[in-house]
Structure formats: structure tokens, C-alpha cells
N, C-alpha and C. Protein backbone atom coordinates (compact mmCIF):
# COMPACT_ATOMS: atom_id res chain seq x y z
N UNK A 1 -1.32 -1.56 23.10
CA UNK A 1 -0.37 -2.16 22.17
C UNK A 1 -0.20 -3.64 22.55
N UNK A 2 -0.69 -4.53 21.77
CA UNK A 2 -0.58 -6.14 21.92
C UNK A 2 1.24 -5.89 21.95
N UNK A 3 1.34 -7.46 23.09
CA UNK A 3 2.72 -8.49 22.70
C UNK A 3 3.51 -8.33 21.39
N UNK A 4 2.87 -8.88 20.32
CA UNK A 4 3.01 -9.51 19.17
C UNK A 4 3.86 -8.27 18.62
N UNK A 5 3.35 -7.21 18.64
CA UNK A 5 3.29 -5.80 17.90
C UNK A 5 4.79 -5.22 18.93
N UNK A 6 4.84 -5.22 19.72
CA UNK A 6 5.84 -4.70 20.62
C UNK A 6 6.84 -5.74 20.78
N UNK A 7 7.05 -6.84 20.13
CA UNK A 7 7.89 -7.19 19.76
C UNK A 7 8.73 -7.53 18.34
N UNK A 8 7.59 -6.91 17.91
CA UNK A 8 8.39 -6.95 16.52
C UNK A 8 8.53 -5.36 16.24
N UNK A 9 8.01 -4.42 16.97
CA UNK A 9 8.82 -3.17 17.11
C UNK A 9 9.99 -3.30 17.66
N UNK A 10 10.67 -4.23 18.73
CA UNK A 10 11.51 -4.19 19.28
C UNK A 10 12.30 -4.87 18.62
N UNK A 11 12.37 -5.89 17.73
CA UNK A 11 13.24 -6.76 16.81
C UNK A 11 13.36 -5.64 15.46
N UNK A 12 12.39 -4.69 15.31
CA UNK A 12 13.01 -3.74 13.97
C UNK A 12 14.04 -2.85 14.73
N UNK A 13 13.79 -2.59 15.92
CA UNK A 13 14.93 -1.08 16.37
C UNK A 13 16.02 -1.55 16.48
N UNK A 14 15.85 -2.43 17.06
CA UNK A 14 17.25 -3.29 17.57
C UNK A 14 17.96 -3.61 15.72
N UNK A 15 17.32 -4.06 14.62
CA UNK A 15 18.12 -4.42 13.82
C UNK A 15 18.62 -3.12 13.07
N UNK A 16 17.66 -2.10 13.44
CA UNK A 16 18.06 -0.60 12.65
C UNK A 16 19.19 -0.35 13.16
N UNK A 17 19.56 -0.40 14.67
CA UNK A 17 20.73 0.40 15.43
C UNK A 17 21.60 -0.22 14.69
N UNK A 18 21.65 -2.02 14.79
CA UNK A 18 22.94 -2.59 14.33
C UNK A 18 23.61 -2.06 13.05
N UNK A 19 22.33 -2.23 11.85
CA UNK A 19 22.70 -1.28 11.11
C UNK A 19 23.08 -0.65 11.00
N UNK A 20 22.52 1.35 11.08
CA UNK A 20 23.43 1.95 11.63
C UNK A 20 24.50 2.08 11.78
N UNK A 21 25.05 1.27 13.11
CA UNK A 21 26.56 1.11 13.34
C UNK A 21 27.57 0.33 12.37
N UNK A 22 26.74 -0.55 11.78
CA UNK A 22 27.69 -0.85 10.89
C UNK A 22 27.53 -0.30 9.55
N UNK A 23 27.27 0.35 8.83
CA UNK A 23 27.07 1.18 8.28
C UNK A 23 28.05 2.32 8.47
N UNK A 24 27.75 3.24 9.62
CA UNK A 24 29.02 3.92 10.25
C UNK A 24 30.43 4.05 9.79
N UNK A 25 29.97 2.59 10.87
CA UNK A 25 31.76 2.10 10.25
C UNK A 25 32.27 1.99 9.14
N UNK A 26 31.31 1.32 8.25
CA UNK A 26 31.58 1.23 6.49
C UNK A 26 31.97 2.38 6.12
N UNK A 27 31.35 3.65 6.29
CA UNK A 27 31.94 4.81 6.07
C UNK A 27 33.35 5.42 6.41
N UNK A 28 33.45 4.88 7.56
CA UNK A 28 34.74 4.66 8.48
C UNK A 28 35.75 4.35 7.47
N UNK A 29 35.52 3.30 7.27
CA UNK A 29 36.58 2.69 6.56
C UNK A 29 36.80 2.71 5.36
N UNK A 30 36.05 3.58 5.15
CA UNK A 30 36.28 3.57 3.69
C UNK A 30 37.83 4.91 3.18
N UNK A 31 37.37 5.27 4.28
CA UNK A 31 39.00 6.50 4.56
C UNK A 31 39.59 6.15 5.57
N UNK A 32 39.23 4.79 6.49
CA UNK A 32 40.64 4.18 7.18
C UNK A 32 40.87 2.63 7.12
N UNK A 33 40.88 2.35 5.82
CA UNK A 33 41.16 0.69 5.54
C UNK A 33 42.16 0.17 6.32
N UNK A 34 43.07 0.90 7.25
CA UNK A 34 44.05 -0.60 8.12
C UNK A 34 43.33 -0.33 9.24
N UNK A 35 42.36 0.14 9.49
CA UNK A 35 41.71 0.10 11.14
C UNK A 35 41.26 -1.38 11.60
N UNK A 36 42.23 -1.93 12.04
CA UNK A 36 41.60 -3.39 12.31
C UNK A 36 40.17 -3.59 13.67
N UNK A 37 40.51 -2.38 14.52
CA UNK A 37 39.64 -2.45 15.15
C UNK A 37 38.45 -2.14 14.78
N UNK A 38 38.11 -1.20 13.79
CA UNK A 38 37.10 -0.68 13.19
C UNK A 38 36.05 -1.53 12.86
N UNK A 39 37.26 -2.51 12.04
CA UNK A 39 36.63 -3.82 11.16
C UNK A 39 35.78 -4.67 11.97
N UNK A 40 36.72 -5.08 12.84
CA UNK A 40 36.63 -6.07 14.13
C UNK A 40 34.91 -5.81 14.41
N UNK A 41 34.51 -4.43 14.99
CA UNK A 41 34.01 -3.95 15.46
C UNK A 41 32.84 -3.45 14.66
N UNK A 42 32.36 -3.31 13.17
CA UNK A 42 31.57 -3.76 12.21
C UNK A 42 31.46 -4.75 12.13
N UNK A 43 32.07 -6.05 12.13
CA UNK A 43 31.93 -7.09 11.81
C UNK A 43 31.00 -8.19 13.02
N UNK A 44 31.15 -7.70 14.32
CA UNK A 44 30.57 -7.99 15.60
C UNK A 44 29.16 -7.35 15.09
N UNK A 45 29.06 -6.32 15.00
CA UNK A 45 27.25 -5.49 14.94
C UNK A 45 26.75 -6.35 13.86
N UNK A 46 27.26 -6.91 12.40
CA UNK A 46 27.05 -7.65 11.69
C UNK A 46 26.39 -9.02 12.08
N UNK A 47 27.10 -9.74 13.01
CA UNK A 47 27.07 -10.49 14.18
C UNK A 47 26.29 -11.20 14.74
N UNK A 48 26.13 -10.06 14.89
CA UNK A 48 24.82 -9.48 16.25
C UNK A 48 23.41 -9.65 15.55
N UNK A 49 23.68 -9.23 14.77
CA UNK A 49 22.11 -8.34 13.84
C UNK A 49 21.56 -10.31 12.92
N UNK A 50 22.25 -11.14 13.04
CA UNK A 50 21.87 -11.95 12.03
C UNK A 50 20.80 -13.04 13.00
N UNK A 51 21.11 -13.01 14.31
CA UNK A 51 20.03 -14.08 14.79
C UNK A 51 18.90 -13.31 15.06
N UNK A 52 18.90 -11.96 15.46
CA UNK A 52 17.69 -10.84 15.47
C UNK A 52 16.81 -11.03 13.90
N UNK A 53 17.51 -10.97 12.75
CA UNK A 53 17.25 -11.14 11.81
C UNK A 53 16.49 -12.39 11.30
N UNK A 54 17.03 -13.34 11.40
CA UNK A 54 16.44 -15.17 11.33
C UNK A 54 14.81 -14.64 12.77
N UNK A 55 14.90 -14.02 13.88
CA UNK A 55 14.03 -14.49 14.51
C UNK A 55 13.21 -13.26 13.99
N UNK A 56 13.61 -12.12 13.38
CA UNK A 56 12.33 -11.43 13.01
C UNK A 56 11.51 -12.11 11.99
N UNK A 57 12.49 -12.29 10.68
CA UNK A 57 11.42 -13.53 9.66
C UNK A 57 10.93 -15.11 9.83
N UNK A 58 11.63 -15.15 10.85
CA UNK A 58 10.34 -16.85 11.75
C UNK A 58 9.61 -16.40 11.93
N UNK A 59 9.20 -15.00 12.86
CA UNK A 59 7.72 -14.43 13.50
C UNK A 59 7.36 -13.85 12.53
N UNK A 60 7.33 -12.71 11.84
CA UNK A 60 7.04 -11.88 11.11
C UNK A 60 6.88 -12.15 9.72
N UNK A 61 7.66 -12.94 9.01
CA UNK A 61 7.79 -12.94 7.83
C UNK A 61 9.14 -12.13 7.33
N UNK A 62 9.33 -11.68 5.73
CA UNK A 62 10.60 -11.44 5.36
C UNK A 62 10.35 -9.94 5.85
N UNK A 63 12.02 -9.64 5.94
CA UNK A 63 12.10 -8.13 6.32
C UNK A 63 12.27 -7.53 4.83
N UNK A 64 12.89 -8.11 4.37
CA UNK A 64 13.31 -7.62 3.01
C UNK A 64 12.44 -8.12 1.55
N UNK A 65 12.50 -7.72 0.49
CA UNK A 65 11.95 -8.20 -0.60
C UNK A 65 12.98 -9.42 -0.91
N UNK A 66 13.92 -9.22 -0.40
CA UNK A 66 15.41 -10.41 -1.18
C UNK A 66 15.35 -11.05 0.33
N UNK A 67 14.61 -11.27 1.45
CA UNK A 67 15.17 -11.97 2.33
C UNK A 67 14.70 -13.76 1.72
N UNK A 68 15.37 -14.70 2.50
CA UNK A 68 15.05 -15.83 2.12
C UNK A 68 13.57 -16.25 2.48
N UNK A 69 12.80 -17.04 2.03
CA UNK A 69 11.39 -16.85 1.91
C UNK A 69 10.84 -18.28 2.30
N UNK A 70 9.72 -19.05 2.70
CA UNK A 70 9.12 -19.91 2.74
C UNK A 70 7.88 -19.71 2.32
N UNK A 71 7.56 -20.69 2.10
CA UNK A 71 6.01 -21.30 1.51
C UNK A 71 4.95 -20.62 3.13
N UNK A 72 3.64 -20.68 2.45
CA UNK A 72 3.13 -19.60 1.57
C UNK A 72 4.40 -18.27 1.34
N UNK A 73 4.38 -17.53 0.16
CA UNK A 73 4.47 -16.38 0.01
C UNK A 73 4.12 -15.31 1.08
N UNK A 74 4.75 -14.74 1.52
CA UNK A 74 4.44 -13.98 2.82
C UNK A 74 4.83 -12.28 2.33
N UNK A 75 5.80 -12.13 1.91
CA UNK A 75 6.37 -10.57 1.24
C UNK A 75 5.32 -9.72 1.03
N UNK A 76 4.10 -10.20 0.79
CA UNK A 76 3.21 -9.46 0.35
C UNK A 76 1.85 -9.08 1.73
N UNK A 77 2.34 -10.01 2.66
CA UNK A 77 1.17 -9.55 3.67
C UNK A 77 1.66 -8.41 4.30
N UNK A 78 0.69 -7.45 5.04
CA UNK A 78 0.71 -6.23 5.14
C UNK A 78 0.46 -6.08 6.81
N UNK A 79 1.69 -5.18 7.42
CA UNK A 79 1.96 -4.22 7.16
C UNK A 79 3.64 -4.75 6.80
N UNK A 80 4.45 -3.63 5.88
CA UNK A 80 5.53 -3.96 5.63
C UNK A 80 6.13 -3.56 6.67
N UNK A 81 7.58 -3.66 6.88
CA UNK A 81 8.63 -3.53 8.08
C UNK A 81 8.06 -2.13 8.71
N UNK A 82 8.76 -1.22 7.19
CA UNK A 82 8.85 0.26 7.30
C UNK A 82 7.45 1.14 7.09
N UNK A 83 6.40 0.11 7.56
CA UNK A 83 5.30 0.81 7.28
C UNK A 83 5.23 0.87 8.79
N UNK A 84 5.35 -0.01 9.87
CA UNK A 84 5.37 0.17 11.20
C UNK A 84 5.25 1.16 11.97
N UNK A 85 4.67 1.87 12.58
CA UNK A 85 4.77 3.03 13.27
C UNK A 85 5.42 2.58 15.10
N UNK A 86 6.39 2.39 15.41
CA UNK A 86 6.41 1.90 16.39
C UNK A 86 7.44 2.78 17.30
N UNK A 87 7.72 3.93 16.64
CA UNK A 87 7.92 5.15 17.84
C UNK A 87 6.81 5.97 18.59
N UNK A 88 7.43 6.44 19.71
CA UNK A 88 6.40 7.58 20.03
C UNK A 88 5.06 6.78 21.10
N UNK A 89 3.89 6.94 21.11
CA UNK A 89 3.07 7.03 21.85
C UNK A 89 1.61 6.20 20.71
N UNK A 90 2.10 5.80 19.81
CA UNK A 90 1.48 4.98 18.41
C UNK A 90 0.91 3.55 19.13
């Protein structure tokens, strides 16, 4: 497994967990709207997840179809995020 590849497995897991957790929480709160800590505490994983994010699409290209984009067009080179196989013994 090259560098290149094992780190941009490691910049997708890391942005999935954040997710995840905030996500979670969204659920959270959606049946405890005065939880300030809750918020607090989604709003940090949010946070978190945005310079992981900027440095996955400097290296990689966009994660998303809607992420912000530069010249050349890149969305379309292959492999996509979620095509990655980067659990397991792959």
C-alpha cells in the first residue's frame, strides 16, 4: 500500500468518524434542543472535520460532487471517495 493511498484512507476515516458524531448528535438534538453541551460538542466535531476536509481536496481532489472545485475539473477523476476500499487487509 503506497503513502499517497494510506493517507487519503486516513483523511476519509477520520472525516467519516467526525461525521458520524456529529450527525449523532443532530439526532440528539433533535429531541433535546436546550442541550447546550450537546451543541457545543457537535459543533467542535464540525470543527474539527473542516481543515481535514480543505486538506483532503488540496491532495485528492473534491470529496463531494458540491465540494468547492478548481481548474482542471477534477470530480470526475477516478477513484471516487466511496469507491476506496481502505478497510481490512485491501
Amino acid at each position: 500500500m503506497n503513502r499517497r493511498w494510506k493517507e487519503q484512507c486516513r483523511l476519509l476515516q477520520d472525516i467519516s468518524a467526525l461525521d458520524f458524531a456529529a450527525l449523532e448528535l443532530t439526532l440528539y438534538l433533535d429531541t433535546h434542543p436546550d442541550d447546550r453541551g450537546a451543541l457545543r460538542q457537535r459543533n467542535a466535531y464540525l470543527k474539527r472535520k473542516e481543515p481535514l476536509v480543505r486538506r483532503y481536496e488540496e491532495r485528492f481532489g473534491p470529496l463531494t460532487g458540491v465540494s468547492r472545485a478548481e481548474y482542471p475539473w477534477r470530480w470526475i477523476d477516478e477513484p471516487w471517495p466511496w469507491q476506496l476500499h481502505c478497510g481490512g487487509d485491501s
